[in-house]
C-alpha atoms as a PDB file:
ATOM      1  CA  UNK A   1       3.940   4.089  20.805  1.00  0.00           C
ATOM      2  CA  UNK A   2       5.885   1.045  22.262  1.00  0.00           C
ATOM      3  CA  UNK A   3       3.771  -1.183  19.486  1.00  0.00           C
ATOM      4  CA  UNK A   4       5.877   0.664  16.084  1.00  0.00           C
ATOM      5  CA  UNK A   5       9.473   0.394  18.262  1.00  0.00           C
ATOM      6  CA  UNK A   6      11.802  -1.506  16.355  1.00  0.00           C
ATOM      7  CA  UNK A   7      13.578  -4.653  18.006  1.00  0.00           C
ATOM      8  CA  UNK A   8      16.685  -6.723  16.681  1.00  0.00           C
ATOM      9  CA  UNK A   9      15.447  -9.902  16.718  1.00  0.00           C
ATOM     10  CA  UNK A  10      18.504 -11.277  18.538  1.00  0.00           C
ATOM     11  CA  UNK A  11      19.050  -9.353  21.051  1.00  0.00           C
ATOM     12  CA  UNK A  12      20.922  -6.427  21.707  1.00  0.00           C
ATOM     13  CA  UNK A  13      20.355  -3.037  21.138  1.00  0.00           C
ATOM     14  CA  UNK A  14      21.817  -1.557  17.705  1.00  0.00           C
ATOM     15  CA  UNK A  15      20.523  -1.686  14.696  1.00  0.00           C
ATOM     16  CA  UNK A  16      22.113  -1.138  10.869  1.00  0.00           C
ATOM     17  CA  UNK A  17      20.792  -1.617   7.946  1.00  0.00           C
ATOM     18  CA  UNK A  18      21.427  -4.921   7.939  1.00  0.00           C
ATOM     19  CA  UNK A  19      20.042  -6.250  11.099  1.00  0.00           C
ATOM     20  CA  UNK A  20      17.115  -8.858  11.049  1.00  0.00           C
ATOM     21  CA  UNK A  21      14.820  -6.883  12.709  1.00  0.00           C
ATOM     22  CA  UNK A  22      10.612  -7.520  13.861  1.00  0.00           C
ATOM     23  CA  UNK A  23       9.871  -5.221  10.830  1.00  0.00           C
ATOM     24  CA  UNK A  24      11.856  -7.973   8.662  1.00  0.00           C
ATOM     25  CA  UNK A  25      10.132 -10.430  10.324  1.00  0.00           C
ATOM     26  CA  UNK A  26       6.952  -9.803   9.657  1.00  0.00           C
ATOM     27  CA  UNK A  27       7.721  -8.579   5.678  1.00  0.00           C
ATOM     28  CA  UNK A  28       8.959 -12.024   5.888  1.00  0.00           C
ATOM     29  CA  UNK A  29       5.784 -13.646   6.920  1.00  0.00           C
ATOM     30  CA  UNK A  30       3.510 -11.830   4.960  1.00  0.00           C
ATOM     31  CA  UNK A  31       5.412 -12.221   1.813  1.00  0.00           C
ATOM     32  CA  UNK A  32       5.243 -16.452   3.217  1.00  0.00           C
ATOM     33  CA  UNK A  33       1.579 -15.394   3.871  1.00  0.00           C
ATOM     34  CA  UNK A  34       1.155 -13.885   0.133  1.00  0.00           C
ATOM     35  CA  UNK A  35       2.909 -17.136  -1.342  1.00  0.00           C
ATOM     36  CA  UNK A  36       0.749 -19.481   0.310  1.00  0.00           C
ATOM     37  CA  UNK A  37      -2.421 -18.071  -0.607  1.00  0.00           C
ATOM     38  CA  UNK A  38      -1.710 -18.264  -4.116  1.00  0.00           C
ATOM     39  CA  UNK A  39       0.851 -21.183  -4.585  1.00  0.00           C
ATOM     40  CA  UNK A  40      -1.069 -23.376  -1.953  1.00  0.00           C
ATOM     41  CA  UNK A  41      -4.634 -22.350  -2.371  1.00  0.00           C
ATOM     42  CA  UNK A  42      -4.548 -22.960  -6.367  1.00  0.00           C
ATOM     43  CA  UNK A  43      -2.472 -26.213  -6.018  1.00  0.00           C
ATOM     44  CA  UNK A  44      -5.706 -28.338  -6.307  1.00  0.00           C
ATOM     45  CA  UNK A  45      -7.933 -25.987  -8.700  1.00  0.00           C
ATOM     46  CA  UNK A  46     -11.105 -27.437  -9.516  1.00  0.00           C
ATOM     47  CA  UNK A  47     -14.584 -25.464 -11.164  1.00  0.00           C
ATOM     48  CA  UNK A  48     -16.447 -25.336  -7.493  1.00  0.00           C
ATOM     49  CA  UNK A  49     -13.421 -23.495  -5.548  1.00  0.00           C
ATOM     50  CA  UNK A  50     -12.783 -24.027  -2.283  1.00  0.00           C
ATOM     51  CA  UNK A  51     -11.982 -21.080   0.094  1.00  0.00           C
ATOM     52  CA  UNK A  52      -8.190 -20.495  -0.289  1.00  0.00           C
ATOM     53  CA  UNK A  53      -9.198 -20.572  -4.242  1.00  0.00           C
ATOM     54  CA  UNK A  54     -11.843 -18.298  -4.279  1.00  0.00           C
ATOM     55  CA  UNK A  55     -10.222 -15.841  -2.111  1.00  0.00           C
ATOM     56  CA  UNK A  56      -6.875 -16.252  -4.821  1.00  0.00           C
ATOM     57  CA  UNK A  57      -9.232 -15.664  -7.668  1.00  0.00           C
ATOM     58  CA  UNK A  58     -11.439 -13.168  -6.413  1.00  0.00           C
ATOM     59  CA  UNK A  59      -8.021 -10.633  -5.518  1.00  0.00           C
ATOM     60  CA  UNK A  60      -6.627 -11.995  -8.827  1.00  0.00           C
ATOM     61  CA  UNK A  61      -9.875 -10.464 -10.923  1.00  0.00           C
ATOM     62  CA  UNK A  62     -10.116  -7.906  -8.667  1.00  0.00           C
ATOM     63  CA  UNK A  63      -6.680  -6.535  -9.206  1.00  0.00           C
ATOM     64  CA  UNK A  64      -6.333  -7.087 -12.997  1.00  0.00           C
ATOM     65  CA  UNK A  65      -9.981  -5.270 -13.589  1.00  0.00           C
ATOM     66  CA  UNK A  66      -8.685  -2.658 -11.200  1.00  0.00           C
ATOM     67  CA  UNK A  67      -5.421  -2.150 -13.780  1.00  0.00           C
ATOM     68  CA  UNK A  68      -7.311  -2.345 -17.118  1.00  0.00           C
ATOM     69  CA  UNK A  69     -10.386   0.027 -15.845  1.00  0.00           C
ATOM     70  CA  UNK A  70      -7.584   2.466 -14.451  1.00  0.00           C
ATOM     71  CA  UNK A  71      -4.591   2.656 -16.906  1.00  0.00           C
ATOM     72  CA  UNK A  72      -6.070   0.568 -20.036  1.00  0.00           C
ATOM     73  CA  UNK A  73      -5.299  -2.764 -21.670  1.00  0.00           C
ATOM     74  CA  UNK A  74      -1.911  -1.692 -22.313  1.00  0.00           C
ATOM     75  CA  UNK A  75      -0.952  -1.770 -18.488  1.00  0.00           C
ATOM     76  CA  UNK A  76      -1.959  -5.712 -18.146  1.00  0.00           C
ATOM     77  CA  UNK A  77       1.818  -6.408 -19.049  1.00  0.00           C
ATOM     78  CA  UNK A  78       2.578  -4.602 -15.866  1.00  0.00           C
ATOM     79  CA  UNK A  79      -0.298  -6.684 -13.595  1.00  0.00           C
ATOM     80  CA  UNK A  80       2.069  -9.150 -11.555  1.00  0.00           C
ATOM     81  CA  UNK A  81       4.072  -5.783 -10.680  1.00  0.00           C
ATOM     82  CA  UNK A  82       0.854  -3.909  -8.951  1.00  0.00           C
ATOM     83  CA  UNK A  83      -0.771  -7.656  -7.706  1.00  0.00           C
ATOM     84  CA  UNK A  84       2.460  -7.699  -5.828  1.00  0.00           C
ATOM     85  CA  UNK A  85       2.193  -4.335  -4.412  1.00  0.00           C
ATOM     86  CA  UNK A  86      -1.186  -4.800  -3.276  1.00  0.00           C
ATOM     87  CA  UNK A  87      -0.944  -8.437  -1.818  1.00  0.00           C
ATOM     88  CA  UNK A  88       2.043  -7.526  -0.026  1.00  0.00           C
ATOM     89  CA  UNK A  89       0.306  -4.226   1.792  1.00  0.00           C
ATOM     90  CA  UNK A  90      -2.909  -6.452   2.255  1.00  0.00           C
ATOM     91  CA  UNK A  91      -1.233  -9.394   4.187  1.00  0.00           C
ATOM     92  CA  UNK A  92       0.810  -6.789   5.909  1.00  0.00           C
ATOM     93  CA  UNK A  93      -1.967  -4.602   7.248  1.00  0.00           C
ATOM     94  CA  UNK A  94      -4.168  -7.453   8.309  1.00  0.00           C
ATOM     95  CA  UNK A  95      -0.929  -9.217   9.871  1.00  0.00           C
ATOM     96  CA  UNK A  96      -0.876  -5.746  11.826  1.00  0.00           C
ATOM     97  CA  UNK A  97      -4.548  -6.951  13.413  1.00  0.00           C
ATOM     98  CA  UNK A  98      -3.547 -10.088  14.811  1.00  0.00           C
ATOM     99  CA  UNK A  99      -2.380 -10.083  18.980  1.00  0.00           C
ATOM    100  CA  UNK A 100       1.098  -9.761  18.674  1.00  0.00           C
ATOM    101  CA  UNK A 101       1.432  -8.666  15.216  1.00  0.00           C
ATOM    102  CA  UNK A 102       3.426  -6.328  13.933  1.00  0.00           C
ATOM    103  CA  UNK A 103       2.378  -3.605  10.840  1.00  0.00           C
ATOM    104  CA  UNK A 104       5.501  -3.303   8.900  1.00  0.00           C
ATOM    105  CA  UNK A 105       3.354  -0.901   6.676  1.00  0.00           C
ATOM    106  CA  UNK A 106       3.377   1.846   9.881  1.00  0.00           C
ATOM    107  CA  UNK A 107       6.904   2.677   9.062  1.00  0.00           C
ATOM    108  CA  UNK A 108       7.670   5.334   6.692  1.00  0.00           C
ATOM    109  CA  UNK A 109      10.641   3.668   5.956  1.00  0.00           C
ATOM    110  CA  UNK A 110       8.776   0.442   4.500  1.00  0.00           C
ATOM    111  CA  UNK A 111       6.274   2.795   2.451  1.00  0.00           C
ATOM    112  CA  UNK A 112       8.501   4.514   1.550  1.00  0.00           C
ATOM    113  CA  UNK A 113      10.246   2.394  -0.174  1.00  0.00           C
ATOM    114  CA  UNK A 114       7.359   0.784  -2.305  1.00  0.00           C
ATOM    115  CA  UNK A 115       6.369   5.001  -3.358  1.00  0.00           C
ATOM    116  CA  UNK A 116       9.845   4.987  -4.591  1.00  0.00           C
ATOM    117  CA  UNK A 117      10.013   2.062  -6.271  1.00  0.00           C
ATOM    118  CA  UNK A 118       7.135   2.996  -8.426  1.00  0.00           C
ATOM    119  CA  UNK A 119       7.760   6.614  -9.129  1.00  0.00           C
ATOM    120  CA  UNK A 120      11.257   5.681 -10.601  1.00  0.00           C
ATOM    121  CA  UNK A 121       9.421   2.739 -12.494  1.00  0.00           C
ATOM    122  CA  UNK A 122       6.716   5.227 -13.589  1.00  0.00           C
ATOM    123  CA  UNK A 123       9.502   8.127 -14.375  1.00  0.00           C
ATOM    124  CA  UNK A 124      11.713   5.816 -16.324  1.00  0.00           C
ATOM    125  CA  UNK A 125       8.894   4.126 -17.837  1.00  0.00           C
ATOM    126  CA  UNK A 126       6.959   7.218 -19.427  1.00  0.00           C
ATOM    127  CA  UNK A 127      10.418   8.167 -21.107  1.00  0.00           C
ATOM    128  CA  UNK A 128      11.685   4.893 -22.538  1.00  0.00           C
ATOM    129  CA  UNK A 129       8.095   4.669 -24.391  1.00  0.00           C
ATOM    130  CA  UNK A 130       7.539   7.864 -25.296  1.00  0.00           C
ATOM    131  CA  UNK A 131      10.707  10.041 -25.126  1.00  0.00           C
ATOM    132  CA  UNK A 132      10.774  13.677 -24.394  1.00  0.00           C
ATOM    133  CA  UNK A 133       6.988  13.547 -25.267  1.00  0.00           C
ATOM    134  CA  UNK A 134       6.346  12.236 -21.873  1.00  0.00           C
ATOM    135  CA  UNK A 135       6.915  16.171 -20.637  1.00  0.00           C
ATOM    136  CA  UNK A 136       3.858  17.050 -22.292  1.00  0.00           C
ATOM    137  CA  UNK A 137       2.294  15.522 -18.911  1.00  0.00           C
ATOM    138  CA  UNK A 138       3.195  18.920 -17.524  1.00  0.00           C
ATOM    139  CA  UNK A 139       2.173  21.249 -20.006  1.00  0.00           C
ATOM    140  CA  UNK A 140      -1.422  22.152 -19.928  1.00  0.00           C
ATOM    141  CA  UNK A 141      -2.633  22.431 -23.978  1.00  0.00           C
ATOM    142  CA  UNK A 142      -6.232  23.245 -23.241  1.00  0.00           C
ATOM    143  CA  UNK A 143      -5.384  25.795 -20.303  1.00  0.00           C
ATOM    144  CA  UNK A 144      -4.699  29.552 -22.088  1.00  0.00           C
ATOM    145  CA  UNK A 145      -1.411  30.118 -22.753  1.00  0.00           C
ATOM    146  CA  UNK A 146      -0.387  32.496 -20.291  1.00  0.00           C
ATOM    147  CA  UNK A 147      -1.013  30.238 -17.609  1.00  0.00           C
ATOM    148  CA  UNK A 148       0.479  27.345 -19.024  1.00  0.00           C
ATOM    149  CA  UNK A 149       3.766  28.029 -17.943  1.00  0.00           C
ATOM    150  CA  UNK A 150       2.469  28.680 -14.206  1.00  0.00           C
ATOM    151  CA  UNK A 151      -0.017  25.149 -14.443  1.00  0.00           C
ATOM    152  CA  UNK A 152       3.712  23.459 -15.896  1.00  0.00           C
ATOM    153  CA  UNK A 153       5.330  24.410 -12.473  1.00  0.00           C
ATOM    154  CA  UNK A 154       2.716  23.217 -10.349  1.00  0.00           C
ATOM    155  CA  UNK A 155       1.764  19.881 -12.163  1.00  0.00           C
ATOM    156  CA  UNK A 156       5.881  19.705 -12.127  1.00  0.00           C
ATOM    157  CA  UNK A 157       5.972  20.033  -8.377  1.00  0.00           C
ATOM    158  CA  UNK A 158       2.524  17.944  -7.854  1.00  0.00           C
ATOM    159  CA  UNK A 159       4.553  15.098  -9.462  1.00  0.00           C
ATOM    160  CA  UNK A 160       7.563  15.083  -7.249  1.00  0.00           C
ATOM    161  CA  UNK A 161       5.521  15.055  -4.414  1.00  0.00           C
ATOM    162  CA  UNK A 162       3.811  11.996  -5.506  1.00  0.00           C
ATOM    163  CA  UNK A 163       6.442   9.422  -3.428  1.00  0.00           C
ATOM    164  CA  UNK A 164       5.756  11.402  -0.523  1.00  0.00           C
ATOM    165  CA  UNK A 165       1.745  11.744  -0.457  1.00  0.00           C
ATOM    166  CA  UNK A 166       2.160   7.624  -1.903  1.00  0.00           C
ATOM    167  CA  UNK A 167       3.768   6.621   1.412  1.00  0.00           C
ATOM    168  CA  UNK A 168       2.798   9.031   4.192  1.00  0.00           C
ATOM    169  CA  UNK A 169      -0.877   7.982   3.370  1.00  0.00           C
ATOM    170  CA  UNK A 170      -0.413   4.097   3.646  1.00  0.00           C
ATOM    171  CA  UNK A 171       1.621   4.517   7.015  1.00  0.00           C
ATOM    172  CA  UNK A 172      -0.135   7.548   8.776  1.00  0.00           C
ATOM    173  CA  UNK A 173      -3.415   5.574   8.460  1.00  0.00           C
ATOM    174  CA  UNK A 174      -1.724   2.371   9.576  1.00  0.00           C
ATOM    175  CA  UNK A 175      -0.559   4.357  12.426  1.00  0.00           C
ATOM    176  CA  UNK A 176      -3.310   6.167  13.640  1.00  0.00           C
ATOM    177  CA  UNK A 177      -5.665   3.729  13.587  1.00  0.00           C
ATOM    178  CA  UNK A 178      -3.406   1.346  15.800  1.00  0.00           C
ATOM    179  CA  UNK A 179      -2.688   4.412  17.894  1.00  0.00           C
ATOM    180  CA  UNK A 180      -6.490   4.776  18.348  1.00  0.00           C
ATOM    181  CA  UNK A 181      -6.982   1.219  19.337  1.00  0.00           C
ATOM    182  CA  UNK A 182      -3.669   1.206  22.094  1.00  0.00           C
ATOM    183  CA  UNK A 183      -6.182   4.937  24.044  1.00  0.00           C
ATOM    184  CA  UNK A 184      -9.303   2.495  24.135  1.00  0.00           C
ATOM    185  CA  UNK A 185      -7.314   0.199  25.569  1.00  0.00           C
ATOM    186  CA  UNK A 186      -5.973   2.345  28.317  1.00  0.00           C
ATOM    187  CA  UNK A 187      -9.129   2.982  29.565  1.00  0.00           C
ATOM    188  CA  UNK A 188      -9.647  -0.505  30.284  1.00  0.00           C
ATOM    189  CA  UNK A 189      -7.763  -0.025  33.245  1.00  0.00           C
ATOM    190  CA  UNK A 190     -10.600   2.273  35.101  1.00  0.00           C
ATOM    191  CA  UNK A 191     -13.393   0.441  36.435  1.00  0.00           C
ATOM    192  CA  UNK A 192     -16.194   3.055  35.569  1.00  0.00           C
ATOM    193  CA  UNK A 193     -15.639   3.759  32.279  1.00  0.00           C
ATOM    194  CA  UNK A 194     -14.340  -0.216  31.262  1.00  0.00           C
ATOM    195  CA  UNK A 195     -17.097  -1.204  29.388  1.00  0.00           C
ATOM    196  CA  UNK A 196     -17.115   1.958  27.177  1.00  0.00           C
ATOM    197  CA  UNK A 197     -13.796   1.254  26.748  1.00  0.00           C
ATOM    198  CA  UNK A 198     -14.184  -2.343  25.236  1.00  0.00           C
ATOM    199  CA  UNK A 199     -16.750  -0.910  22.805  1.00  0.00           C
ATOM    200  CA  UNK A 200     -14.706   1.608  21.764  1.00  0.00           C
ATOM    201  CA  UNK A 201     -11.929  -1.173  20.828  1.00  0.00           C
ATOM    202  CA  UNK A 202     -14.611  -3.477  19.251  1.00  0.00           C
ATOM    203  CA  UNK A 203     -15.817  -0.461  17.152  1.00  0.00           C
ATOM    204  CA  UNK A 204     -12.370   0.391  15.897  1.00  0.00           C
ATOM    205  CA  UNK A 205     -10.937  -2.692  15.270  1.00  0.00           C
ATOM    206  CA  UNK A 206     -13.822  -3.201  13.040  1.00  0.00           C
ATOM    207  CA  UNK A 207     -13.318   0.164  11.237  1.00  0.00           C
ATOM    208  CA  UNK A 208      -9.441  -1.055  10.829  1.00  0.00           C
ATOM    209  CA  UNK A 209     -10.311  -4.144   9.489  1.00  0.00           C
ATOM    210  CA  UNK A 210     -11.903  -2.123   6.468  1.00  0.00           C
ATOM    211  CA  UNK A 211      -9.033   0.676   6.864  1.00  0.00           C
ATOM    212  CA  UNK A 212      -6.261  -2.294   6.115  1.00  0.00           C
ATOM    213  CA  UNK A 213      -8.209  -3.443   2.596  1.00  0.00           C
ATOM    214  CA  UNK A 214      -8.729   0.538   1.377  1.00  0.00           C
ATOM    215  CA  UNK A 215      -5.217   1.096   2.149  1.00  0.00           C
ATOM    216  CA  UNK A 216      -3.992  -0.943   0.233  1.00  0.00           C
ATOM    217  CA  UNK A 217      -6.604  -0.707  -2.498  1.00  0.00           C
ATOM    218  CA  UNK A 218      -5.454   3.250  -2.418  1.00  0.00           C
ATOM    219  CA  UNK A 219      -1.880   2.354  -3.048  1.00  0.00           C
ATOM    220  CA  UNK A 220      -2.596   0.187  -5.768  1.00  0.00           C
ATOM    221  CA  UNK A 221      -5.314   2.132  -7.306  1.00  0.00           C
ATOM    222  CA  UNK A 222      -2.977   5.302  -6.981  1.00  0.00           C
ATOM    223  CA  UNK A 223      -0.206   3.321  -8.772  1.00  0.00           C
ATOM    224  CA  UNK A 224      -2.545   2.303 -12.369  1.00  0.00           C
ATOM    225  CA  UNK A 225      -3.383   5.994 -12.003  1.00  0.00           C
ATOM    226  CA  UNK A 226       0.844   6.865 -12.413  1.00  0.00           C
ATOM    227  CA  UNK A 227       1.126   3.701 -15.041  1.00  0.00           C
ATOM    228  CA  UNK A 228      -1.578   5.305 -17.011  1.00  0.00           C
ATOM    229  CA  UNK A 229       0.038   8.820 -16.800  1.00  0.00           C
ATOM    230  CA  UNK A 230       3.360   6.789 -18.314  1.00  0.00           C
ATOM    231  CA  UNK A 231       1.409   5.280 -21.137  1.00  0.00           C
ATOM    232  CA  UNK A 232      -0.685   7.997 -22.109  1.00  0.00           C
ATOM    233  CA  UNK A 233       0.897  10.947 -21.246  1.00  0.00           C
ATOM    234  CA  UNK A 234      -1.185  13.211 -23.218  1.00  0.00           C
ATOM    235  CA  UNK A 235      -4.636  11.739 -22.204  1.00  0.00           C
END
């Protein structure tokens, strides 16, 4: 587990919230990482795109179609908030891939954040636009009414727990499958059983390669779902 340990990046040994860190490092880069592709690939936009450009435009549609076939036109005001999100986890999972690298998005603490961030956007959100109304998301009208109370609990609970599912899911996968990777390449070590070994890594390096785009599709994805709940609370 020596790859997810948590180094000051000058030196020393303690670390408080405040201490440049590899975890800020690398948030650092892919954030650079995230700018570049969009600031530099679009500088010099023309009709036949070149690579950076079509790789900008093709996350750009893909995001913004993912927001209006999720939580409606209404949400598009709120695009440059989940294209952020989901750039960010994207440059930071694939970041994770390179020799070296370091996934920021294995810590809790870094997930964790983000899940925060939008359930207290989503929270506040649903009851600036549509008052105490927005509790209706927890009653049940079309379940019988003596289980509506009971149904109001558990959607109530369901939703508090929605941080924690949000941000266990993006780092537990980002962990495991690293995790995965690190036993393959222990095996590399025995003669005999070496060349199974190096398929093993081949094969699941591929499968993370796909594992680092769903991620952060999920997280994105799961985010319109909450924006949609805040809009339309009674849908």
């Amino acid at each position: 587990m020596e790859q997810f340990g948590i180094h000051p990046l000058f030196g020393g040994d303690t670390l408080h919230w405040y201490t440049p860190s590899n975890v800020t490092l690398w948030m650092a880069i892919a954030t650079l990482a995230a700018i570049a592709l969009f600031v530099l690939g679009t500088a010099r936009r023309s009709i036949i795109p070149g690579r950076a450009q079509g790789i900008a435009e093709i996350l750009y549609t893909f995001v913004h179609d993912m927001v209006v076939d999720t939580a409606g036109h209404d949400a598009v005001r709120f695009f440059p908030y989940v294209m952020t999100l989901f750039t960010f986890i994207l440059m930071s999972n694939y970041l994770g891939l390179i020799p070296g690298g370091f996934t920021s998005t294995s810590h809790i603490a870094v997930t964790a954040i983000m899940a925060l961030a939008v359930f207290l956007t989503v929270t506040v959100l649903g009851f600036v636009l549509n008052g105490a109304s927005f509790l209706g998301l927890f009653w049940v009208s079309s379940a019988p009414l003596v289980l509506r109370p009971v149904l109001a609990v558990i959607e109530l609970m369901s939703y508090f727990v929605r941080p924690m599912s949000h941000s266990i899911r993006l780092a537990g996968n980002m962990m495991a499958g690293h995790t995965v990777i690190s036993v393959f390449a222990t095996f590399g070590f025995y003669a005999l059983i070496s060349p199974l070994s190096v398929i093993g890594i081949v094969a699941m390096y591929g499968f993370e390669v796909l594992v680092c785009g769903i991620q952060a599709y999920v997280f994105a994805i799961l985010t319109c779902v909450y924006l949609r709940d805040a809009l339309h609370p009674h849908h």
